[in-house]
PDB file of N, CA and C in Angstrom:
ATOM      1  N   UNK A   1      -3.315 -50.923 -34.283  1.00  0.00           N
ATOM      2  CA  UNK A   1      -3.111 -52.229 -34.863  1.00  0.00           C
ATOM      3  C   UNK A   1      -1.706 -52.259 -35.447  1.00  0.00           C
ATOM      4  N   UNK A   2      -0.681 -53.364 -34.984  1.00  0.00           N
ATOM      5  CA  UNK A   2       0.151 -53.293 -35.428  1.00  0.00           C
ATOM      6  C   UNK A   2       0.419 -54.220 -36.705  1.00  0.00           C
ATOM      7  N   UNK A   3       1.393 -53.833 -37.637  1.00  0.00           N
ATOM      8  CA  UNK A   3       1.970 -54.945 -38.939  1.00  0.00           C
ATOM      9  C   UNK A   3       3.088 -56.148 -38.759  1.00  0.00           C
ATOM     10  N   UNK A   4       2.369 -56.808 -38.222  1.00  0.00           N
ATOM     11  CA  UNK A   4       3.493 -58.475 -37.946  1.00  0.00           C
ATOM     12  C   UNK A   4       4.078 -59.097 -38.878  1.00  0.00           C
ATOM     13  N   UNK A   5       2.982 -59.089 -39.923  1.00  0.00           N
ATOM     14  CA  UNK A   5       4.079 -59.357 -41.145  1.00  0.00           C
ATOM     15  C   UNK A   5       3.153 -59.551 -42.602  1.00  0.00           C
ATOM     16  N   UNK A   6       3.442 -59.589 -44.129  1.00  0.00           N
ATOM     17  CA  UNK A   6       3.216 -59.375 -45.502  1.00  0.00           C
ATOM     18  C   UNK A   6       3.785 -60.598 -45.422  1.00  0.00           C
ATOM     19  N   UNK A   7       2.881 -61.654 -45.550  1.00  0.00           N
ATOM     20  CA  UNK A   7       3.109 -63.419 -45.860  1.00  0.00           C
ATOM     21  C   UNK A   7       2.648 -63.189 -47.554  1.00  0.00           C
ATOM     22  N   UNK A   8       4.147 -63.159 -48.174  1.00  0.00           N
ATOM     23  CA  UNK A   8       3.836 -63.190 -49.563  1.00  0.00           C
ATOM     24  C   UNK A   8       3.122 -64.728 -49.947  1.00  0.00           C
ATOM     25  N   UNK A   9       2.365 -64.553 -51.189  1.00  0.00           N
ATOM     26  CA  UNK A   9       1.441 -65.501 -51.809  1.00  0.00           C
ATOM     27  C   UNK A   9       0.922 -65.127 -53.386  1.00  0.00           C
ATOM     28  N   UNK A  10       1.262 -66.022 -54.243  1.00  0.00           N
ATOM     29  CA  UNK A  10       0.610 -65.880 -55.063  1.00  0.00           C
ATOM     30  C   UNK A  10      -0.709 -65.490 -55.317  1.00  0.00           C
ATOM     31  N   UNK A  11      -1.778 -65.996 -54.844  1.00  0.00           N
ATOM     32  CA  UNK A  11      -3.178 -65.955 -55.242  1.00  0.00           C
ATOM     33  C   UNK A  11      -3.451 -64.751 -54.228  1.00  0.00           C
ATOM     34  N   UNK A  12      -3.176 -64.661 -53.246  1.00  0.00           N
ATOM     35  CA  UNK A  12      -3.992 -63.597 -52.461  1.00  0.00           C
ATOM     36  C   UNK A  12      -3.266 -62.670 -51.642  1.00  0.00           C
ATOM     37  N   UNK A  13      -3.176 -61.288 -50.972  1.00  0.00           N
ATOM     38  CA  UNK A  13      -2.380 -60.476 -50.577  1.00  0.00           C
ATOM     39  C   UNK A  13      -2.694 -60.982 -48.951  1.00  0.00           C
ATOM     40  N   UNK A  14      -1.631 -61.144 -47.800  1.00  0.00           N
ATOM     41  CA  UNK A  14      -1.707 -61.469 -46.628  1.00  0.00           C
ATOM     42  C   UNK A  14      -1.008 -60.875 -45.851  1.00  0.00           C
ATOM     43  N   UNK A  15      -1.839 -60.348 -45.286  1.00  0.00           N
ATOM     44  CA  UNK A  15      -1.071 -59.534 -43.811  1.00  0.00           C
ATOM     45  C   UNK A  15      -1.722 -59.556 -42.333  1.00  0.00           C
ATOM     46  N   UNK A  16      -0.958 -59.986 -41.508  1.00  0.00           N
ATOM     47  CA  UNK A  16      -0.818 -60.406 -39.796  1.00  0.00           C
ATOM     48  C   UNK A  16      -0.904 -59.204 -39.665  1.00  0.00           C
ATOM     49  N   UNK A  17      -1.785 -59.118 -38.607  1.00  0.00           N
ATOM     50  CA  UNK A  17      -1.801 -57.637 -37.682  1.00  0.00           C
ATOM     51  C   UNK A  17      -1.782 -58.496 -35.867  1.00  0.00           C
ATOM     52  N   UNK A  18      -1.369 -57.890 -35.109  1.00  0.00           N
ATOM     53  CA  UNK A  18      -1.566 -58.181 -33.467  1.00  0.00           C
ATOM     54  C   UNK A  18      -2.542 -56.818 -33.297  1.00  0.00           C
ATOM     55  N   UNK A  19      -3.608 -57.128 -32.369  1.00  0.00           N
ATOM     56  CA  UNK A  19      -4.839 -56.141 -31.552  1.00  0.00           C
ATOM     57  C   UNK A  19      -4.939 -56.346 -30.562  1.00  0.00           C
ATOM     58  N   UNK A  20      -4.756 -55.932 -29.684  1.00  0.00           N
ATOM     59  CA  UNK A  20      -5.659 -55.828 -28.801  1.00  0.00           C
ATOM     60  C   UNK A  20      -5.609 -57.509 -27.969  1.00  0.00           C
ATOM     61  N   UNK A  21      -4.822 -58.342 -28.334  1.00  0.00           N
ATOM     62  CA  UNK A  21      -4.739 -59.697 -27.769  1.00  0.00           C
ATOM     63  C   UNK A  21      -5.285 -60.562 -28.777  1.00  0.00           C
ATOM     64  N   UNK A  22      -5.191 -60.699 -30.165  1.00  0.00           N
ATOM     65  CA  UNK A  22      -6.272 -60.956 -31.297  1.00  0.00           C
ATOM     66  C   UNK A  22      -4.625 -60.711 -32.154  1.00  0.00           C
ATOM     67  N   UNK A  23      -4.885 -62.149 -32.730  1.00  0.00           N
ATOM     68  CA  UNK A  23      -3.892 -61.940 -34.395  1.00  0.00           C
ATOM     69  C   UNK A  23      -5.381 -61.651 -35.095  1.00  0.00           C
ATOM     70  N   UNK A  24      -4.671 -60.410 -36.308  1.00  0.00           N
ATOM     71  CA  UNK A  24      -6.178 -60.658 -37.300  1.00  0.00           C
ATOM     72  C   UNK A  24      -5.418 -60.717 -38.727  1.00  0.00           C
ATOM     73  N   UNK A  25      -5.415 -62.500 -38.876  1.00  0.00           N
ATOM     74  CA  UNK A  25      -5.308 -61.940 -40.703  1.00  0.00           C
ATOM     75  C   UNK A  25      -5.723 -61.801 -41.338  1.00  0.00           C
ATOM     76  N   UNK A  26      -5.823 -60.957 -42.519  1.00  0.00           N
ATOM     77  CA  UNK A  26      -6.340 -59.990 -43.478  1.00  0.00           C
ATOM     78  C   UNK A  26      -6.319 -60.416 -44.581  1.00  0.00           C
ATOM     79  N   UNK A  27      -6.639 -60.637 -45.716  1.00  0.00           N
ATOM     80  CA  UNK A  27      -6.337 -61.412 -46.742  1.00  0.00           C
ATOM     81  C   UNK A  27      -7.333 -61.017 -47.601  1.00  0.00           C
ATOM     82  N   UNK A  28      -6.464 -60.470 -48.641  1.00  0.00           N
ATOM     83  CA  UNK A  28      -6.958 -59.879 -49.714  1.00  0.00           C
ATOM     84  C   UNK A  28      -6.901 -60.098 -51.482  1.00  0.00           C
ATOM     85  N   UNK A  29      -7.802 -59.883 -52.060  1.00  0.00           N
ATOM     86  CA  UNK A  29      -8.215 -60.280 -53.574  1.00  0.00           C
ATOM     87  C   UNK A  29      -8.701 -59.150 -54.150  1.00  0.00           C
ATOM     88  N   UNK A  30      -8.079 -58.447 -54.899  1.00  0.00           N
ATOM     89  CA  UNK A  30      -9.254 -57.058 -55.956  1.00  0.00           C
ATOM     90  C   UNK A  30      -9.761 -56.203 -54.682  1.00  0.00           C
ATOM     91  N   UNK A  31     -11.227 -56.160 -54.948  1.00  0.00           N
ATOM     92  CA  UNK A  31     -11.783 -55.234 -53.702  1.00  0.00           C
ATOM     93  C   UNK A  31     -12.496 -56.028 -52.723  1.00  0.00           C
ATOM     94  N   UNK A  32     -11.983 -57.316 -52.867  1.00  0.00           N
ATOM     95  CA  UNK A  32     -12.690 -58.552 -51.849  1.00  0.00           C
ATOM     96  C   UNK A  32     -11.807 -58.532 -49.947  1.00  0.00           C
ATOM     97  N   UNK A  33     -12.394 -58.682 -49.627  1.00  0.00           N
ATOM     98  CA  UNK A  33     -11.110 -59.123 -48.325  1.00  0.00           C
ATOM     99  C   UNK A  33     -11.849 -60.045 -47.308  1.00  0.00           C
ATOM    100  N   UNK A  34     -11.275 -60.975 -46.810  1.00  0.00           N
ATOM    101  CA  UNK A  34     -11.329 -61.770 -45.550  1.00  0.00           C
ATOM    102  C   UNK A  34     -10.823 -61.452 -44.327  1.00  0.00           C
ATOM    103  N   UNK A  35     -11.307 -61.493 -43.192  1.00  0.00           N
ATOM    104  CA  UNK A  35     -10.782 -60.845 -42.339  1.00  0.00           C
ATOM    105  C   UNK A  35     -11.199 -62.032 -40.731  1.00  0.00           C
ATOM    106  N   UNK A  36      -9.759 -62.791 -40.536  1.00  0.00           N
ATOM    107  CA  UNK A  36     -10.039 -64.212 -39.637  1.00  0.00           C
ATOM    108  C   UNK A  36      -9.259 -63.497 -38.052  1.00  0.00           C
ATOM    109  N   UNK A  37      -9.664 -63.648 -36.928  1.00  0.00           N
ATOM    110  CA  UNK A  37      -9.198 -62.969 -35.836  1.00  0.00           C
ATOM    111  C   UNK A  37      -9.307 -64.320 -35.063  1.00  0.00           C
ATOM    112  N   UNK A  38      -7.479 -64.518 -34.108  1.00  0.00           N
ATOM    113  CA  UNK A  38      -7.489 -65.149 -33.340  1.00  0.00           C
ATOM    114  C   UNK A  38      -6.884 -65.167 -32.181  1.00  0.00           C
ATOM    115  N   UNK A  39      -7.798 -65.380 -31.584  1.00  0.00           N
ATOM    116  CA  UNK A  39      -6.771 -65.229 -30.063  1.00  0.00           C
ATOM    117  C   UNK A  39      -5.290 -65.460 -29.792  1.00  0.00           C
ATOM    118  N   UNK A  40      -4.453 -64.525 -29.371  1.00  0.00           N
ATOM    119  CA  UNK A  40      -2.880 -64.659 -29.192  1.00  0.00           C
ATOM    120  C   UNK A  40      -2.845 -65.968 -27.861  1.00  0.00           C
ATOM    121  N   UNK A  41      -4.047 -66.432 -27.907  1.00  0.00           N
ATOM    122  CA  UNK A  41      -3.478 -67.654 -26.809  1.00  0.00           C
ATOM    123  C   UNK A  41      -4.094 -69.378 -27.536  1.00  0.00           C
ATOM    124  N   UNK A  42      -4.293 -68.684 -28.526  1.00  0.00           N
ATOM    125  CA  UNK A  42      -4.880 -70.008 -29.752  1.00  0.00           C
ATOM    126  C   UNK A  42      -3.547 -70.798 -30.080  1.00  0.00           C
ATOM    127  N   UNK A  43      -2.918 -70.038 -30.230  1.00  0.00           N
ATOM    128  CA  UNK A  43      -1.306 -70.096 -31.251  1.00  0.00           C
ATOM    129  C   UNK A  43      -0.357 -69.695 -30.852  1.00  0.00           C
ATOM    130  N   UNK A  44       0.469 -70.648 -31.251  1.00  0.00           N
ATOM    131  CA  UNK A  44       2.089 -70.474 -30.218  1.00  0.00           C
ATOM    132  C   UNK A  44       3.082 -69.331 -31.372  1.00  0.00           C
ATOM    133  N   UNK A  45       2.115 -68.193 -30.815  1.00  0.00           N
ATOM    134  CA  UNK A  45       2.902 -67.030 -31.263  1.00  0.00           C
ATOM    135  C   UNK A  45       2.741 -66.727 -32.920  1.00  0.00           C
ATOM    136  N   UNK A  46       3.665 -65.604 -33.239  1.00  0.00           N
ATOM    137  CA  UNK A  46       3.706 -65.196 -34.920  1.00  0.00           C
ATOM    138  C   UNK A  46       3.274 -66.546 -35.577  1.00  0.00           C
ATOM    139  N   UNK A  47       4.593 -67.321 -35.376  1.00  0.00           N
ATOM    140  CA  UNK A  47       4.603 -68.378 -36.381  1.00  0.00           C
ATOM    141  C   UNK A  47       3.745 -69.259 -36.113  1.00  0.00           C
ATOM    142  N   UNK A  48       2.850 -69.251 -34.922  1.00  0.00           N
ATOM    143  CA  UNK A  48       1.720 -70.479 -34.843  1.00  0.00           C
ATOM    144  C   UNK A  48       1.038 -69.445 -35.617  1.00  0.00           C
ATOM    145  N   UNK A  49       0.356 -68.501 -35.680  1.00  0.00           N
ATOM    146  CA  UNK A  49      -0.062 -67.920 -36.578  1.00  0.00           C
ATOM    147  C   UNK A  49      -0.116 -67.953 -38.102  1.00  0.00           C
ATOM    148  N   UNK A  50       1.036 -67.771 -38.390  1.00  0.00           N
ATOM    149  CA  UNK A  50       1.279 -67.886 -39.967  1.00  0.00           C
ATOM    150  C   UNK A  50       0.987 -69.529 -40.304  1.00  0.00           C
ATOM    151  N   UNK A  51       1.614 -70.316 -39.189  1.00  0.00           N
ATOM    152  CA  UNK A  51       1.523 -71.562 -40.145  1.00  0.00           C
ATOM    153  C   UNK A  51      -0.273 -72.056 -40.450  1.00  0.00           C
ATOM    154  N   UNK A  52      -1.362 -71.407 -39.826  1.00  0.00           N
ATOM    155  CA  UNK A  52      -2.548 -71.524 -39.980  1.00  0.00           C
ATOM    156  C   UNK A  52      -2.728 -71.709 -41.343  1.00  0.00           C
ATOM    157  N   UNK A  53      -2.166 -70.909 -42.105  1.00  0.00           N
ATOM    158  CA  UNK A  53      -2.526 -70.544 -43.429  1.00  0.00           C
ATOM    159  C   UNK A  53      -1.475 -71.701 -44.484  1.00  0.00           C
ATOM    160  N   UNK A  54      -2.047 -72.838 -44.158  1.00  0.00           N
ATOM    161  CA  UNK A  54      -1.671 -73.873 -45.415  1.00  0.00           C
ATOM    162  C   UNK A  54      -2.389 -74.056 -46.425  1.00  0.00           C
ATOM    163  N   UNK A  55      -1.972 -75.066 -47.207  1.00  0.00           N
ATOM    164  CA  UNK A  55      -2.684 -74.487 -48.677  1.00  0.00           C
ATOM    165  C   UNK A  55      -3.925 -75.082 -48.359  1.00  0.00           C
ATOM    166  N   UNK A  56      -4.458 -76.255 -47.879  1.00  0.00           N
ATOM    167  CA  UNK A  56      -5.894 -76.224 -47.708  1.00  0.00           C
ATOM    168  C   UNK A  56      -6.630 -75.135 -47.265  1.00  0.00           C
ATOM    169  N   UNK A  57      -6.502 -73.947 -46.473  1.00  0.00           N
ATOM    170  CA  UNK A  57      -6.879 -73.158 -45.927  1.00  0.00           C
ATOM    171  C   UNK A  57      -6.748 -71.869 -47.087  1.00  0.00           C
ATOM    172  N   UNK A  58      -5.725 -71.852 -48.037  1.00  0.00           N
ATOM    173  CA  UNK A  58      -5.556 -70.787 -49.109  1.00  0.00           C
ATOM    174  C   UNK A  58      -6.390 -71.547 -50.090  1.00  0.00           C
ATOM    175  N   UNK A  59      -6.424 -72.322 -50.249  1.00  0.00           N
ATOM    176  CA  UNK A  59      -7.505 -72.840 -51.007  1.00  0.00           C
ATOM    177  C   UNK A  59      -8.877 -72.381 -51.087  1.00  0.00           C
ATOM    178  N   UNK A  60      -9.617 -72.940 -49.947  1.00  0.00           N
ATOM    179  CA  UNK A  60     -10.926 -72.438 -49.288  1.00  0.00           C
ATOM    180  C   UNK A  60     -10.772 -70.883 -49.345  1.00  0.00           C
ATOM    181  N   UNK A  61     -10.161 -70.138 -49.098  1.00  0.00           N
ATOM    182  CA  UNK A  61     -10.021 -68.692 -49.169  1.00  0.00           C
ATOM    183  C   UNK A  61     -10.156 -68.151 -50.842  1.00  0.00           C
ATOM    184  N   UNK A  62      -9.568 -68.972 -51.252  1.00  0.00           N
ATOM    185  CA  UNK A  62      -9.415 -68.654 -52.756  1.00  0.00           C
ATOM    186  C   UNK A  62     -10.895 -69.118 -53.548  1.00  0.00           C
ATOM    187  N   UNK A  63     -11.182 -69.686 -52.937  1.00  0.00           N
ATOM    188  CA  UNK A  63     -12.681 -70.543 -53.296  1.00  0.00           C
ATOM    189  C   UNK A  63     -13.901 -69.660 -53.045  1.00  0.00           C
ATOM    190  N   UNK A  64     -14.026 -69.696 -51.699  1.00  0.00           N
ATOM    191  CA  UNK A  64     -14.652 -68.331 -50.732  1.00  0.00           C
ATOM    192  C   UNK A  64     -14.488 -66.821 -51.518  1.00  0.00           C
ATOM    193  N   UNK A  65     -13.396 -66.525 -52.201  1.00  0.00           N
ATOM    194  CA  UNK A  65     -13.491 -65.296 -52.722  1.00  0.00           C
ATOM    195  C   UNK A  65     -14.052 -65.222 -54.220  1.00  0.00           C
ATOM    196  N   UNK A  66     -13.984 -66.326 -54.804  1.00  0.00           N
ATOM    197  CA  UNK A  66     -14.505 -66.645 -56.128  1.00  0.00           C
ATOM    198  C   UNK A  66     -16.240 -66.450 -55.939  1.00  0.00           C
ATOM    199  N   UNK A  67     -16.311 -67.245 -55.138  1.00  0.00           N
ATOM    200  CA  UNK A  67     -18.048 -67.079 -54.207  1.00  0.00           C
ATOM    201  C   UNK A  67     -18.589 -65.353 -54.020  1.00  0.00           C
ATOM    202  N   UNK A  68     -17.315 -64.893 -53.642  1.00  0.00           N
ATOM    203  CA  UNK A  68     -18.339 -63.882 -53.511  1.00  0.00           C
ATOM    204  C   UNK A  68     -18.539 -62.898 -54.404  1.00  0.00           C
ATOM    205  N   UNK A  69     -17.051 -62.911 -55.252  1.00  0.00           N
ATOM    206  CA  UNK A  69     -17.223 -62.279 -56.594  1.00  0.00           C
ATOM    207  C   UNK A  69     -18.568 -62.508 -57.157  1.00  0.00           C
ATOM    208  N   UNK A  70     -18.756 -64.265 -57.839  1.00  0.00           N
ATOM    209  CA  UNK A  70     -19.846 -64.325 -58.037  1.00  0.00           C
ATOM    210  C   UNK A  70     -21.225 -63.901 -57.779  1.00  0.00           C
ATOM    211  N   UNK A  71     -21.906 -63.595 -56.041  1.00  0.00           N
ATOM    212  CA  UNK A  71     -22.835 -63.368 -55.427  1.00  0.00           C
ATOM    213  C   UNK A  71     -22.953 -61.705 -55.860  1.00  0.00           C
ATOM    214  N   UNK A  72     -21.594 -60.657 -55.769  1.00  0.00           N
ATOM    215  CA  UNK A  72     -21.330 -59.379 -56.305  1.00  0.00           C
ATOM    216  C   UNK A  72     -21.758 -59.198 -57.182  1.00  0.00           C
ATOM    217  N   UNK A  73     -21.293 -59.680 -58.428  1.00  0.00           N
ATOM    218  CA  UNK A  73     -21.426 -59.709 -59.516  1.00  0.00           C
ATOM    219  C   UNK A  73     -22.962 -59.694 -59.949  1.00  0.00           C
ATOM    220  N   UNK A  74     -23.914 -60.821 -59.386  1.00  0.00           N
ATOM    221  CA  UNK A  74     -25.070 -61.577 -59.581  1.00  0.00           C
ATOM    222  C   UNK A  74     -25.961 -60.016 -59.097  1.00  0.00           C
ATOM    223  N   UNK A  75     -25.944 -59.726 -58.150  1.00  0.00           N
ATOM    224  CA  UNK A  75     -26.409 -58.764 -57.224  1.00  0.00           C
ATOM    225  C   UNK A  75     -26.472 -57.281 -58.269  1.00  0.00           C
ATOM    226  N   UNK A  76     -25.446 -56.898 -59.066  1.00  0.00           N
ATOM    227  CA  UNK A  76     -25.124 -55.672 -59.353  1.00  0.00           C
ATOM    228  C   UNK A  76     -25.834 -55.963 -60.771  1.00  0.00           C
ATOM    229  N   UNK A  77     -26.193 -57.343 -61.581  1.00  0.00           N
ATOM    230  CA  UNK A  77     -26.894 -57.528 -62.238  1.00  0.00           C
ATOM    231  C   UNK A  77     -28.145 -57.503 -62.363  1.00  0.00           C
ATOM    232  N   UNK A  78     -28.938 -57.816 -61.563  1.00  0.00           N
ATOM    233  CA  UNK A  78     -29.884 -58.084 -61.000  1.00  0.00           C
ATOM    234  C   UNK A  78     -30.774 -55.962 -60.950  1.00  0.00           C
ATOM    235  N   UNK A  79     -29.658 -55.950 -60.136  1.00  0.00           N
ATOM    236  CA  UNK A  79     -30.325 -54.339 -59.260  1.00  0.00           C
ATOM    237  C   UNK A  79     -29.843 -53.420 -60.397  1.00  0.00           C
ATOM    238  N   UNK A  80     -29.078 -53.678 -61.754  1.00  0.00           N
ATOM    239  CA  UNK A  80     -28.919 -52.794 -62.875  1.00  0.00           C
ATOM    240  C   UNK A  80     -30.150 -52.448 -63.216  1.00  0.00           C
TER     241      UNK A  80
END
């Protein structure tokens, strides 16, 4: 798996990988991570790639990770 690129961001850590014919970005929070894979024929290249990630989409990600903190959290309470 190669490193395409560290799309700096405030709220969440982001990094492009190319696989295998598959962009996969990675996107990370604490010990949370998202992990979105798309076909290198979805997107016109790196930068059709990167531009996926607008703020509606960092949003929902940022939202989505709050979610699961919560569900974590709830879970490790629960089974204490």
């Amino acid at each position: 798996m190669r490193v395409v690129a560290d799309i700096p961001n405030p709220h969440v850590k982001i990094t492009l990988h190319s696989y295998n014919g598959k962009y996969i970005l990675k996107l990370e929070k604490a010990n949370l991570e998202q992990i979105y894979k798309i076909e290198e024929t979805e997107v016109a290249g790196d930068e059709g790639a990167i531009a996926l990630l607008d703020e509606e989409f960092i949003e929902a990600v940022v939202n989505r990770f709050q979610d699961m903190r919560d569900a974590f959290v709830s879970t490790v309470r629960r089974n204490d």
